[in-house]
C-alpha atoms as a PDB file:
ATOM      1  CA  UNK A   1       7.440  22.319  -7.046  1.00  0.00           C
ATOM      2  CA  UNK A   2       9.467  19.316  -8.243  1.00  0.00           C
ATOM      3  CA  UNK A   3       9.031  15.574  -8.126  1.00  0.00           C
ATOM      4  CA  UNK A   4      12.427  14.697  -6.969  1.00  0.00           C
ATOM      5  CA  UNK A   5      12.811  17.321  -3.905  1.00  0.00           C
ATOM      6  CA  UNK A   6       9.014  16.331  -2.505  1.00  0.00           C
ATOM      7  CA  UNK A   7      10.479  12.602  -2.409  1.00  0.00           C
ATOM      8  CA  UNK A   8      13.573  13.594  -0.892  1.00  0.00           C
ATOM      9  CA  UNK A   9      12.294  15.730   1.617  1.00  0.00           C
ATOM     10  CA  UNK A  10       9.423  13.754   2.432  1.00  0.00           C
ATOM     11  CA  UNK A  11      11.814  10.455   2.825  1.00  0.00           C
ATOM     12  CA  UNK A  12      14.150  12.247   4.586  1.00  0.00           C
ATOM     13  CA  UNK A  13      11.957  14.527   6.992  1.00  0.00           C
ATOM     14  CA  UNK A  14      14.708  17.642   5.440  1.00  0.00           C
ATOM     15  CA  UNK A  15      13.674  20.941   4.925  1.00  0.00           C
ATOM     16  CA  UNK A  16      10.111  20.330   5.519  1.00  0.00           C
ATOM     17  CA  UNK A  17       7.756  20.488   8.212  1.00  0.00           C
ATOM     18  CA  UNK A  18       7.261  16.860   9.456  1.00  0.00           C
ATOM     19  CA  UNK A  19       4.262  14.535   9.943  1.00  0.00           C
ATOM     20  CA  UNK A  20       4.562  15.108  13.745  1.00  0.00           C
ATOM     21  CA  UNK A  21       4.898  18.830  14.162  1.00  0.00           C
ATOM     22  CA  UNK A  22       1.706  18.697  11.325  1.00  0.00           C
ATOM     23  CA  UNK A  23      -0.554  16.539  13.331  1.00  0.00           C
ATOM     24  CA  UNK A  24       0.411  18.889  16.788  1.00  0.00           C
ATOM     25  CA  UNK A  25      -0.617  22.162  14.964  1.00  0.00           C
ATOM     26  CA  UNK A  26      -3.623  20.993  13.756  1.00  0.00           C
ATOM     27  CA  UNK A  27      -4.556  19.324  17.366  1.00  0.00           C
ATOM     28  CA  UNK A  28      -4.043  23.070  18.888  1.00  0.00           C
ATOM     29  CA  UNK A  29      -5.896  24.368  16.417  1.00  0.00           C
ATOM     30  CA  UNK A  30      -3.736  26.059  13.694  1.00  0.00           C
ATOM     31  CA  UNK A  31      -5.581  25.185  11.059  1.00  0.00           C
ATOM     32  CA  UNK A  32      -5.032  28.234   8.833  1.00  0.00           C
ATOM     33  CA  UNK A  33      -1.151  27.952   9.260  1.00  0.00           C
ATOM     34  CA  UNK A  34      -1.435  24.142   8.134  1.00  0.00           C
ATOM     35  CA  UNK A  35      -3.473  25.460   4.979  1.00  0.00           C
ATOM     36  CA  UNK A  36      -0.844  28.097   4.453  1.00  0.00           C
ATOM     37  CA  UNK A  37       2.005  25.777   4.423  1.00  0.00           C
ATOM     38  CA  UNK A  38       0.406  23.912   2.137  1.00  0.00           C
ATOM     39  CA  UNK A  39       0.225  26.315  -0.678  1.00  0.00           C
ATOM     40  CA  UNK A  40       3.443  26.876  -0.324  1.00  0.00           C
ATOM     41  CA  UNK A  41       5.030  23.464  -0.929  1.00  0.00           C
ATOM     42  CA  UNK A  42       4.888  21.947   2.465  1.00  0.00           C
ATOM     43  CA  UNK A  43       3.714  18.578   0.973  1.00  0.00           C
ATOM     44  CA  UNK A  44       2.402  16.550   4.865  1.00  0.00           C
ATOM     45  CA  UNK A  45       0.517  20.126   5.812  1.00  0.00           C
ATOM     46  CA  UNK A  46      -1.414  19.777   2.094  1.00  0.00           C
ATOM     47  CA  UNK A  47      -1.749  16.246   3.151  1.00  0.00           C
ATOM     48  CA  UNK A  48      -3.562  16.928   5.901  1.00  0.00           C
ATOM     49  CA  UNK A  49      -5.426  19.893   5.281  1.00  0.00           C
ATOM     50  CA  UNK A  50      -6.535  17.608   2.443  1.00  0.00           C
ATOM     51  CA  UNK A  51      -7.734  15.144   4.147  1.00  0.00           C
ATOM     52  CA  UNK A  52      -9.072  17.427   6.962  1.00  0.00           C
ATOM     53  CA  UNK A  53     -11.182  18.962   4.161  1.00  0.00           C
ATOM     54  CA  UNK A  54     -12.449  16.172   3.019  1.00  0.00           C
ATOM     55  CA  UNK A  55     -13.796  14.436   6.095  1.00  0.00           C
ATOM     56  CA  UNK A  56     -16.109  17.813   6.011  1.00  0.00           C
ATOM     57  CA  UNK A  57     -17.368  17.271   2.682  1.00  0.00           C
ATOM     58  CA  UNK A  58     -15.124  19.382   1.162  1.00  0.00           C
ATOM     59  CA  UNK A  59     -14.276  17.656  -1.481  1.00  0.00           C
ATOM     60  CA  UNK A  60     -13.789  19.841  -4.470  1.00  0.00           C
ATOM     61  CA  UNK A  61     -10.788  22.090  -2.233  1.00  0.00           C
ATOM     62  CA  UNK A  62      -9.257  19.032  -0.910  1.00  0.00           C
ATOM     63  CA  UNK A  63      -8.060  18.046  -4.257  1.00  0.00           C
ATOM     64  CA  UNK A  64      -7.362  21.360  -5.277  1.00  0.00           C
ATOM     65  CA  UNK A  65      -5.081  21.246  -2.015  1.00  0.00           C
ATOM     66  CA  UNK A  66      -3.366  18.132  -4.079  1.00  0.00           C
ATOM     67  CA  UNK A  67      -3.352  19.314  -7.519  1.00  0.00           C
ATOM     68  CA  UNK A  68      -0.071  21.279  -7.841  1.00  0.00           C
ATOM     69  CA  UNK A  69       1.834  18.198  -5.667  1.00  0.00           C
ATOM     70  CA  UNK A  70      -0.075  15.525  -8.066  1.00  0.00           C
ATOM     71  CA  UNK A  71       0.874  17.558 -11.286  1.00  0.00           C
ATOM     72  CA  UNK A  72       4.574  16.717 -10.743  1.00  0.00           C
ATOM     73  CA  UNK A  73       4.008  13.555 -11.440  1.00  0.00           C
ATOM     74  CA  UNK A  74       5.303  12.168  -7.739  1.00  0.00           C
ATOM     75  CA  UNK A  75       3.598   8.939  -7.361  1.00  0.00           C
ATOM     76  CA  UNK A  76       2.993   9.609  -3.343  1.00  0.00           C
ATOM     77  CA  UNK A  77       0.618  13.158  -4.382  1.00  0.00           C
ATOM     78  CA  UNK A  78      -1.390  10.978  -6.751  1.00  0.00           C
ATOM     79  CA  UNK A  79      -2.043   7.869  -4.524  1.00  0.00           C
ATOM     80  CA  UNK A  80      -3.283  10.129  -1.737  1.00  0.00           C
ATOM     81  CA  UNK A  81      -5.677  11.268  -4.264  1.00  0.00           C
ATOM     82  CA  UNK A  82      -6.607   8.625  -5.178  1.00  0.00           C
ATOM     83  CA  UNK A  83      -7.453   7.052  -1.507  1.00  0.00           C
ATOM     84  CA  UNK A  84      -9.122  10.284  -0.727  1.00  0.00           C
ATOM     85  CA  UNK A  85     -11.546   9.286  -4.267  1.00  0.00           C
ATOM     86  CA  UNK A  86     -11.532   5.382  -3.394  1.00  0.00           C
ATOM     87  CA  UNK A  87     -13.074   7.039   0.234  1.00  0.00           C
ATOM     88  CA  UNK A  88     -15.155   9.322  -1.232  1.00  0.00           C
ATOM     89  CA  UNK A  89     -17.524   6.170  -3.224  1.00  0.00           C
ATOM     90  CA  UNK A  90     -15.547   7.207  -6.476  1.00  0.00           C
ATOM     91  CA  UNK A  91     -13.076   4.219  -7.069  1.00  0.00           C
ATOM     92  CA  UNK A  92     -13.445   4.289 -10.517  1.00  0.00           C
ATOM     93  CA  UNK A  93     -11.734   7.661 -10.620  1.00  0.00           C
ATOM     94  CA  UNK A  94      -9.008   6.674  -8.223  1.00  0.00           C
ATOM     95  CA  UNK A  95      -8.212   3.413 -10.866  1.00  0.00           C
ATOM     96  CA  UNK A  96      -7.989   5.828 -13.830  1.00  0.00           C
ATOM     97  CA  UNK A  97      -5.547   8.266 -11.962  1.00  0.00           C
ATOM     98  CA  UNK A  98      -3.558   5.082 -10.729  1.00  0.00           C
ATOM     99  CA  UNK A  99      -3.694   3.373 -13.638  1.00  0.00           C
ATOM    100  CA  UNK A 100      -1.430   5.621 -15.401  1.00  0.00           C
ATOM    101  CA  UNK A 101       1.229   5.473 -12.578  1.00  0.00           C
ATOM    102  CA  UNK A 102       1.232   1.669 -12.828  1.00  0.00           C
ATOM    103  CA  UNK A 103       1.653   1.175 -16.197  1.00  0.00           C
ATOM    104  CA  UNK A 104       4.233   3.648 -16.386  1.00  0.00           C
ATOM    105  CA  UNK A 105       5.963   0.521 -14.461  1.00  0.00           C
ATOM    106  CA  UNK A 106       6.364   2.247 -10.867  1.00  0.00           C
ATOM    107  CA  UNK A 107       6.008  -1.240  -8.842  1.00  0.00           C
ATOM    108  CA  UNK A 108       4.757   0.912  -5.403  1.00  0.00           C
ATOM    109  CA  UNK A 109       1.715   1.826  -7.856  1.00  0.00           C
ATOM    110  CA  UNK A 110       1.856  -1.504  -9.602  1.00  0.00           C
ATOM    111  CA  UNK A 111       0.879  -2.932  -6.125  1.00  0.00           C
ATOM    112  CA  UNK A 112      -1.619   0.144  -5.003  1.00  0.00           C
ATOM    113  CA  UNK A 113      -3.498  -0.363  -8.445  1.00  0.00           C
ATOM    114  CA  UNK A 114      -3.579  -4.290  -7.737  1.00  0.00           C
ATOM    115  CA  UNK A 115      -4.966  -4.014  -4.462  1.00  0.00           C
ATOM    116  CA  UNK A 116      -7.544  -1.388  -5.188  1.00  0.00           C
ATOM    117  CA  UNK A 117      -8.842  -3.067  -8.306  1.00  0.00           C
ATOM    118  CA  UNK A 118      -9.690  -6.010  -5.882  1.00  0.00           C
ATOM    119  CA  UNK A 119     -11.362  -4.134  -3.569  1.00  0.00           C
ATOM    120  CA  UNK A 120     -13.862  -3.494  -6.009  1.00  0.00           C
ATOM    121  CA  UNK A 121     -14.734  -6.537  -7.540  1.00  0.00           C
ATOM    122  CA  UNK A 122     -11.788  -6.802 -10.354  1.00  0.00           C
ATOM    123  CA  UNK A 123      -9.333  -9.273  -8.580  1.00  0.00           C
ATOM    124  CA  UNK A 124      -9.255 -11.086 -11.471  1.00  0.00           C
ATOM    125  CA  UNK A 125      -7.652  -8.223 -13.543  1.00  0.00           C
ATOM    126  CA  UNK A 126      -5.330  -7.466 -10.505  1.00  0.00           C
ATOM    127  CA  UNK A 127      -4.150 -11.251 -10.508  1.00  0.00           C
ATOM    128  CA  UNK A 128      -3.400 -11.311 -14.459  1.00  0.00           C
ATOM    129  CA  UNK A 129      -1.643  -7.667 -14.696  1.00  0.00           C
ATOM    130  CA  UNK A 130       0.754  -9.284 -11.414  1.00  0.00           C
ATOM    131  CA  UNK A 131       1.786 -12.399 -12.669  1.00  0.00           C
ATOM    132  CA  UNK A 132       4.312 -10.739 -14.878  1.00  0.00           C
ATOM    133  CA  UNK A 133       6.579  -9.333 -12.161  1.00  0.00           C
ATOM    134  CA  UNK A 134       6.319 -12.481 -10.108  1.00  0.00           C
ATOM    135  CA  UNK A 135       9.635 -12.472 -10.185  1.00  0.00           C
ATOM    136  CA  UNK A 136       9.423  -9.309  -7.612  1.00  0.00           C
ATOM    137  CA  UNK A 137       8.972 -10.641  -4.120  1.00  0.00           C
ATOM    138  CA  UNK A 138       6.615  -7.569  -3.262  1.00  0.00           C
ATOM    139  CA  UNK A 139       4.898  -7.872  -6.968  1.00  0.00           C
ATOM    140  CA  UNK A 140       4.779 -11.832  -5.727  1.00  0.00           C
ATOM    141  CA  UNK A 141       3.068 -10.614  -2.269  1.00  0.00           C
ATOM    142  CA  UNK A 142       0.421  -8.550  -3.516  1.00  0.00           C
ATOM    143  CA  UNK A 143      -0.108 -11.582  -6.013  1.00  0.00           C
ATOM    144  CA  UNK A 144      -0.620 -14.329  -3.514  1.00  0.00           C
ATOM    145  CA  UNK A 145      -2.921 -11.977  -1.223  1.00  0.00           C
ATOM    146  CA  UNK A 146      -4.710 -10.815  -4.828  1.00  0.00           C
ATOM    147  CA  UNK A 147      -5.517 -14.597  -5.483  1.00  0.00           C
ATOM    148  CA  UNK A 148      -7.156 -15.179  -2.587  1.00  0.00           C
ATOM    149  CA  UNK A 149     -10.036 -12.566  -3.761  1.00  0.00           C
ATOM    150  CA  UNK A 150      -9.691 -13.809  -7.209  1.00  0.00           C
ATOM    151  CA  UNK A 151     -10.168 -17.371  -6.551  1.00  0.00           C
ATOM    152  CA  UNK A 152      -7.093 -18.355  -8.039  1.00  0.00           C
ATOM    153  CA  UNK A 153      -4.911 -19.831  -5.590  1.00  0.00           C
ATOM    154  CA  UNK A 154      -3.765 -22.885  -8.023  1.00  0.00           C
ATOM    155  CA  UNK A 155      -2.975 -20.778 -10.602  1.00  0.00           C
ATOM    156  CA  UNK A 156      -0.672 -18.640  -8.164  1.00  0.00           C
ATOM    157  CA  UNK A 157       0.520 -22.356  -6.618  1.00  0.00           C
ATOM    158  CA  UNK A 158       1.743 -22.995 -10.127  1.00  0.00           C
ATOM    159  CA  UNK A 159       3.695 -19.841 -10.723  1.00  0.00           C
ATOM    160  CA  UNK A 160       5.337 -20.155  -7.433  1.00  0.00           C
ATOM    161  CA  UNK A 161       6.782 -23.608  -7.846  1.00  0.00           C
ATOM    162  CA  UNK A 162       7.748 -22.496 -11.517  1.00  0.00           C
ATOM    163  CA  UNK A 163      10.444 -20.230  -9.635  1.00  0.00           C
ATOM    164  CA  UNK A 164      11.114 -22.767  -6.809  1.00  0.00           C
ATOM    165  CA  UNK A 165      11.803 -25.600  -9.129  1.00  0.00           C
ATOM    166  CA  UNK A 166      13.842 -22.918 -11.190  1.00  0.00           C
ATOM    167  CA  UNK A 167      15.941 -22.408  -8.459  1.00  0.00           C
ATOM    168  CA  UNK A 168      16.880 -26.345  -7.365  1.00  0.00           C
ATOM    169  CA  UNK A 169      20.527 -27.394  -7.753  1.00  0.00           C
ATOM    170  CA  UNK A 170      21.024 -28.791 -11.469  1.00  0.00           C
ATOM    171  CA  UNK A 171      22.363 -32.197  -9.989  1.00  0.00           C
ATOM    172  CA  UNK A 172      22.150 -34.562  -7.001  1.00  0.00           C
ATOM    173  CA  UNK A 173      25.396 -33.784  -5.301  1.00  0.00           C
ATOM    174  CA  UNK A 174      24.811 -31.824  -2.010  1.00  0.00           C
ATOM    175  CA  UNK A 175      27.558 -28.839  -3.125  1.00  0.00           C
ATOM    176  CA  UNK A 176      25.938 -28.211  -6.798  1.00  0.00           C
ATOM    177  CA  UNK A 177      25.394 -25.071  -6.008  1.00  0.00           C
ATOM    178  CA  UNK A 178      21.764 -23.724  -5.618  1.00  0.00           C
ATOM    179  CA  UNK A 179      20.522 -21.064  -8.077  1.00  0.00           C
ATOM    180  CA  UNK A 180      19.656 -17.376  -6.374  1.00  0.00           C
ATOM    181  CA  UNK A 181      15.459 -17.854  -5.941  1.00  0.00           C
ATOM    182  CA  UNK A 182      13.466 -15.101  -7.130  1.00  0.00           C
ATOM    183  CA  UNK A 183      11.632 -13.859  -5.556  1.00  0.00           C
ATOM    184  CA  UNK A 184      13.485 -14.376  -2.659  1.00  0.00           C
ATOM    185  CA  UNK A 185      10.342 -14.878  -0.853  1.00  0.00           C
ATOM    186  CA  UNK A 186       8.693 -17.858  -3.413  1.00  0.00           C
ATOM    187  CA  UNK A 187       8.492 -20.914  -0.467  1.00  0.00           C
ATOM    188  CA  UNK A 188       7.227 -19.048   1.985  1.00  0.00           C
ATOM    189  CA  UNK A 189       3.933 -17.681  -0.551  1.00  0.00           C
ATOM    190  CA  UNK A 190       3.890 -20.897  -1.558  1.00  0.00           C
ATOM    191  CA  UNK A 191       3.470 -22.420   1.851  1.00  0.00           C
ATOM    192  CA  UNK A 192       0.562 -19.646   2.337  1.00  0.00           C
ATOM    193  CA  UNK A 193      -1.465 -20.488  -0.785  1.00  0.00           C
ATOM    194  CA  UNK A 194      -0.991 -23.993   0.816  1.00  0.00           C
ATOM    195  CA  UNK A 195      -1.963 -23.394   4.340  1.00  0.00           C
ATOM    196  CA  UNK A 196      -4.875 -21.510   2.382  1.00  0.00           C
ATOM    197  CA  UNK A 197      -5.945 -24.427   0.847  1.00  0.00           C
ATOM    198  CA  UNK A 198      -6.297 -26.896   3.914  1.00  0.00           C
ATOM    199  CA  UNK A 199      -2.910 -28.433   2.670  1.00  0.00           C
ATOM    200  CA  UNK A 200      -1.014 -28.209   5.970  1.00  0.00           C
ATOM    201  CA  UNK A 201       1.512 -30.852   5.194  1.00  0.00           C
ATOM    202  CA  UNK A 202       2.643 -29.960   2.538  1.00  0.00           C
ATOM    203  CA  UNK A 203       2.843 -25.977   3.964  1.00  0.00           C
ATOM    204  CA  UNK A 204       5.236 -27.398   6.729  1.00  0.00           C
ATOM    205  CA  UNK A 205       6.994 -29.396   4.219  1.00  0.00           C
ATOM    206  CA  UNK A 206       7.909 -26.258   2.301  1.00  0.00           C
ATOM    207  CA  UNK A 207       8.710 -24.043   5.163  1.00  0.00           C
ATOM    208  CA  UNK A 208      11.601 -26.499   6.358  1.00  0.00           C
ATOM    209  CA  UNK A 209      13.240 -26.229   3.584  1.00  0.00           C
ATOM    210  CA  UNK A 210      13.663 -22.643   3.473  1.00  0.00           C
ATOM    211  CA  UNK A 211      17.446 -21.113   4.179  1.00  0.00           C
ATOM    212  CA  UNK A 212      15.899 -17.657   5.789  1.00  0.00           C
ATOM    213  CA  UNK A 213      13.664 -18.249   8.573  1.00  0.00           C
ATOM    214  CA  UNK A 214      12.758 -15.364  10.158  1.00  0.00           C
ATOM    215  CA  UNK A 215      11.051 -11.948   8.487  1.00  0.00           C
ATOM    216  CA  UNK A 216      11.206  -8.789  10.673  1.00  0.00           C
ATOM    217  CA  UNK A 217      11.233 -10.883  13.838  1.00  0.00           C
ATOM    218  CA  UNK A 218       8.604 -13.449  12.657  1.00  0.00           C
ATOM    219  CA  UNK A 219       9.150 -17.485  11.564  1.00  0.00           C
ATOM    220  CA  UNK A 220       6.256 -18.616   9.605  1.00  0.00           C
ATOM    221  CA  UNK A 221       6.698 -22.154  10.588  1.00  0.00           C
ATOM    222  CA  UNK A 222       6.505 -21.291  14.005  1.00  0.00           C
ATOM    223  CA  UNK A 223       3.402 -19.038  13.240  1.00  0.00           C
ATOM    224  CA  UNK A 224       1.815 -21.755  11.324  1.00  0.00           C
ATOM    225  CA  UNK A 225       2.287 -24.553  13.817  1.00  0.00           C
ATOM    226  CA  UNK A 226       0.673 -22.530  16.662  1.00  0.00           C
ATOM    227  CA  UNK A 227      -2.501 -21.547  14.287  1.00  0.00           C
ATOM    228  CA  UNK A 228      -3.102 -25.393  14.265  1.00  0.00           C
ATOM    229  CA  UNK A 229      -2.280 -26.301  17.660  1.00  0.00           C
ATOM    230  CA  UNK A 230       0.443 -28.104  16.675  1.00  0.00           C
ATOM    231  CA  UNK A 231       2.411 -27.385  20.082  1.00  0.00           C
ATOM    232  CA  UNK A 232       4.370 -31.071  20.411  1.00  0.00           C
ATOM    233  CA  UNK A 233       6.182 -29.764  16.795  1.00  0.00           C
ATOM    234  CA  UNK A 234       6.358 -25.914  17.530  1.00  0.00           C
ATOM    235  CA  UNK A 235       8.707 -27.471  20.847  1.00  0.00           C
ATOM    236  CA  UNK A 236      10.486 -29.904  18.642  1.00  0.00           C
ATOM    237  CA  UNK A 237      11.172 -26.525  16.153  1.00  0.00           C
ATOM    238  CA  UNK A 238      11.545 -23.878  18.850  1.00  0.00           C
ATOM    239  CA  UNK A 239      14.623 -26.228  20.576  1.00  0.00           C
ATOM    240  CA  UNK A 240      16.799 -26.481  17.142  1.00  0.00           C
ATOM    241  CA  UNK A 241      15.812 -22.812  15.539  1.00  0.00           C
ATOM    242  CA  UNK A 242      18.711 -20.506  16.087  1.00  0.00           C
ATOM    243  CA  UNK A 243      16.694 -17.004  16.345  1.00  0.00           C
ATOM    244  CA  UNK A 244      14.720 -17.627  19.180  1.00  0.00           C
ATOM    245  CA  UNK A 245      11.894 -16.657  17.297  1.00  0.00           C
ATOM    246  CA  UNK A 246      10.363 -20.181  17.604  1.00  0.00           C
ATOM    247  CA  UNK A 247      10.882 -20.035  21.457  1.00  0.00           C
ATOM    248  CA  UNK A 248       8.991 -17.178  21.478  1.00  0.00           C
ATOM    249  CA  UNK A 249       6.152 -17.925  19.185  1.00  0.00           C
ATOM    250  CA  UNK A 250       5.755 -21.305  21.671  1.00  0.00           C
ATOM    251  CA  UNK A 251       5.695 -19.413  25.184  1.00  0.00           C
ATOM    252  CA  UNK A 252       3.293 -16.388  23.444  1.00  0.00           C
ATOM    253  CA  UNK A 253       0.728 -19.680  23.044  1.00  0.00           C
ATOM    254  CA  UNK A 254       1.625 -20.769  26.532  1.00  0.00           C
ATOM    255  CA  UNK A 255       0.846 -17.562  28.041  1.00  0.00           C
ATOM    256  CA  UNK A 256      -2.171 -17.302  26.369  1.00  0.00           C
ATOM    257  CA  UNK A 257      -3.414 -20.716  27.692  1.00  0.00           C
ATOM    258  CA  UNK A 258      -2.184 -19.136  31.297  1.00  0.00           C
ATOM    259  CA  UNK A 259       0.780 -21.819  31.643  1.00  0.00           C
ATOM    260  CA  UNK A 260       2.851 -18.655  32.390  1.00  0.00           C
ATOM    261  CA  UNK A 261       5.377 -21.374  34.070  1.00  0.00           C
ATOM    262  CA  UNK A 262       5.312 -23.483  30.717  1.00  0.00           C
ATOM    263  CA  UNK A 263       6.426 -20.176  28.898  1.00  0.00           C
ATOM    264  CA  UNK A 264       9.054 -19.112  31.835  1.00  0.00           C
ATOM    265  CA  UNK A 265      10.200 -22.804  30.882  1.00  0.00           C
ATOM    266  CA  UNK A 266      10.238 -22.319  27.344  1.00  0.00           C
ATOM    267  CA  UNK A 267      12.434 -19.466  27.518  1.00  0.00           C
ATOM    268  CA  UNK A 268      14.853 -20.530  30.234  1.00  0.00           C
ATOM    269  CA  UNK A 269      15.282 -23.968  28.253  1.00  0.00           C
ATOM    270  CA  UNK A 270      16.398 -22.297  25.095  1.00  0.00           C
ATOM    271  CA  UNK A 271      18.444 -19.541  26.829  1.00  0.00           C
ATOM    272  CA  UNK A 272      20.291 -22.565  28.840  1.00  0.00           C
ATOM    273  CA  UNK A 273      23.418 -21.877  26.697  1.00  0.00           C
ATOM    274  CA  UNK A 274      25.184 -17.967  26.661  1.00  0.00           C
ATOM    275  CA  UNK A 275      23.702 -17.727  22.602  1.00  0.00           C
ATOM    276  CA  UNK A 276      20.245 -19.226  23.454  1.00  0.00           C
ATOM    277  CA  UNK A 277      20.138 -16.694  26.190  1.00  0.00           C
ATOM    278  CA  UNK A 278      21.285 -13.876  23.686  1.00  0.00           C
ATOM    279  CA  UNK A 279      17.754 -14.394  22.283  1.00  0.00           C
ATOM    280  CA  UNK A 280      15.742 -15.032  25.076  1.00  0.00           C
ATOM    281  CA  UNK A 281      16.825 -12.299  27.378  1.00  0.00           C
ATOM    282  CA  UNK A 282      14.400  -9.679  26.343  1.00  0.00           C
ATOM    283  CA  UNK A 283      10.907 -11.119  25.354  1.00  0.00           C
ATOM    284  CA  UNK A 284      11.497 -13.572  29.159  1.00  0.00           C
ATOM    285  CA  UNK A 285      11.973 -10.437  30.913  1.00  0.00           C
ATOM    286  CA  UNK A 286       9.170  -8.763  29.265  1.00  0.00           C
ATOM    287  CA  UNK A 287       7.587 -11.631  30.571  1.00  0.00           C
ATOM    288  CA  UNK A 288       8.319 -11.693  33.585  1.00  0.00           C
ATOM    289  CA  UNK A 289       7.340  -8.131  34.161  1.00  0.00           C
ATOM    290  CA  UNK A 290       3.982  -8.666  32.684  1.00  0.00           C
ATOM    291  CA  UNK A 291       3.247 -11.480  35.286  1.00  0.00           C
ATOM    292  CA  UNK A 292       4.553  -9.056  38.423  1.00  0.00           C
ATOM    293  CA  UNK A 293       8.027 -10.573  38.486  1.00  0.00           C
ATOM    294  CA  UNK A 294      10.327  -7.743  37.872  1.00  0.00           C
ATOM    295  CA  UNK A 295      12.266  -8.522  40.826  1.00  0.00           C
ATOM    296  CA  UNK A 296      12.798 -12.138  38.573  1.00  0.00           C
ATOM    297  CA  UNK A 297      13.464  -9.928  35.898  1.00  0.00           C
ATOM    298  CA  UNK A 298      16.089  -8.149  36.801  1.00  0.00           C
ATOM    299  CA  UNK A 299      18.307 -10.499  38.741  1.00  0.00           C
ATOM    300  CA  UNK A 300      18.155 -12.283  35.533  1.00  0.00           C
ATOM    301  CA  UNK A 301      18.807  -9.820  32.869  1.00  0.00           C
ATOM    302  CA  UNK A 302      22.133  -8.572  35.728  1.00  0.00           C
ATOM    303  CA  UNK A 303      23.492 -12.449  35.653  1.00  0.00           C
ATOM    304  CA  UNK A 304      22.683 -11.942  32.320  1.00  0.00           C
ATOM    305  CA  UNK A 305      24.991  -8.846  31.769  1.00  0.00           C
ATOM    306  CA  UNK A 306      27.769  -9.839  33.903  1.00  0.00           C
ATOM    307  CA  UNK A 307      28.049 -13.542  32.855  1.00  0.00           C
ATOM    308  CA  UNK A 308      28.973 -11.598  29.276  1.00  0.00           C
ATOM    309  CA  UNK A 309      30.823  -9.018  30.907  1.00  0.00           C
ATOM    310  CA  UNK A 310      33.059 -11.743  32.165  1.00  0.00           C
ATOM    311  CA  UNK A 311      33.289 -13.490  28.896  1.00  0.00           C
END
């Protein structure tokens, strides 16, 4: 058993028996074919069986199930140990094992040790062993979500703006060029320690200056602005931000205050001009099919399609 083939087969679903087929053995009651494959290096069957073991107090086999996958030294093997401990009401034994994985500088540990150690009462510790790699926008994540627990959100507010002031142009003229931010992600953690603090203001301050806007489908400002029932803003932001994530954030509030019209609106406003409509396509024909409308919803999404057909 080797570190480097569990990884690849396990990130590549190759030449192993997958999470899926796994969880559909087990269900039809294979159980001694899942504990099989696991002796022999099929890393999600020990994963399971594990697991499966352990939710009947089996505790001693389940990690004995993990051992020969943990002493490879693949990070993955040893955090599943460790959650199975941190479940089992022996955290202290899952922060030794991940200690060692963290300070060996793996940052997936880095962040698994962080966030255990403030489950259990040491966010403190967490906060100061992060604020090294706050140059590392996940490192910078766990950090601002760590200080929370830790009661140190002006110490994290500091160490943000540190790397957002290090990042400004190094003049007044509008083409000095701006320094590459790291982390990438320092405005919009700043904004959230913000937000956290009852300092709304300034939170929407910082978000409009960012030059990424949306994260996996998500704006921030948008998000933030609804939170607060700041609807007269999230319209003024939703009609000038190019993603249509705004827009959508906006009619999601509508709908949930049953102005399914306002939201129809919403959508149909932005998606008045062939790239507005790019955007707005989907998530108002979605709509419209939630509301019983999918005759609406169609005819649309065809003028839609042949409007750009035409094009």
């Amino acid at each position: 058993m080797d570190a480097d083939d569990l990884d690849y087969r396990a990130r590549t679903l190759t030449g192993c028996i997958p999470p899926g087929l796994v969880a559909r053995l087990l269900e039809l009651g294979h159980e001694r074919e899942v504990e099989f494959q696991a002796g022999r290096g099929e890393w999600f069957c020990a994963l399971e069986w594990a697991r499966l073991l352990g939710n009947r107090g089996r505790h001693g086999q389940a990690l004995e199930v993990l051992a020969p996958y943990v002493a490879t030294n693949w990070w993955p093997a040893a955090q599943a140990q460790a959650e199975l401990l941190e479940s089992w009401d022996r955290a202290e034994e899952a922060i030794a094992l991940s200690r060692l994985y963290a300070e060996a500088g793996d940052r997936l540990a880095l962040v698994f040790f962080a966030r255990l150690l403030a489950r259990h009462g040491r966010s403190g510790e967490a906060f100061m062993l992060l604020r090294t790699g706050i140059q590392d926008w996940f490192l910078a994540e766990c950090l601002v979500d760590v200080a929370a627990a830790a009661d140190m959100d002006e110490e994290a507010a500091a160490l943000l703006e540190a790397r957002v002031q290090a990042a400004l142009p190094a003049c007044n003229d509008p083409d000095c060029d701006r320094l590459r931010m790291e982390p990438s992600n320092a405005i919009g953690l700043l904004a959230t320690v913000r937000e956290r603090q009852g300092r709304i203001e300034e939170a929407i301050a910082l978000l409009h200056t960012r030059e990424i806007t949306s994260v996996n489908g998500r704006d921030q400002l948008a998000d933030l602005l609804a939170r607060h029932d700041r609807i007269i803003e999230l319209r003024a932001y939703a009609a000038s931000e190019f993603h249509g994530h705004a827009v959508q954030r906006l009619a999601e509030v509508l709908e949930e205050r049953d102005d399914v019209e306002g939201a129809i609106t919403a959508y149909r406003t932005f998606g008045a001009t062939p790239s507005g409509m790019w955007h707005a396509a989907v998530p108002l024909s979605e709509l419209l099919v939630r509301h019983g409308r999918s005759d609406e919803a169609i005819e649309m999404l065809r003028a839609f399609t042949q409007h750009n057909a035409e094009d």
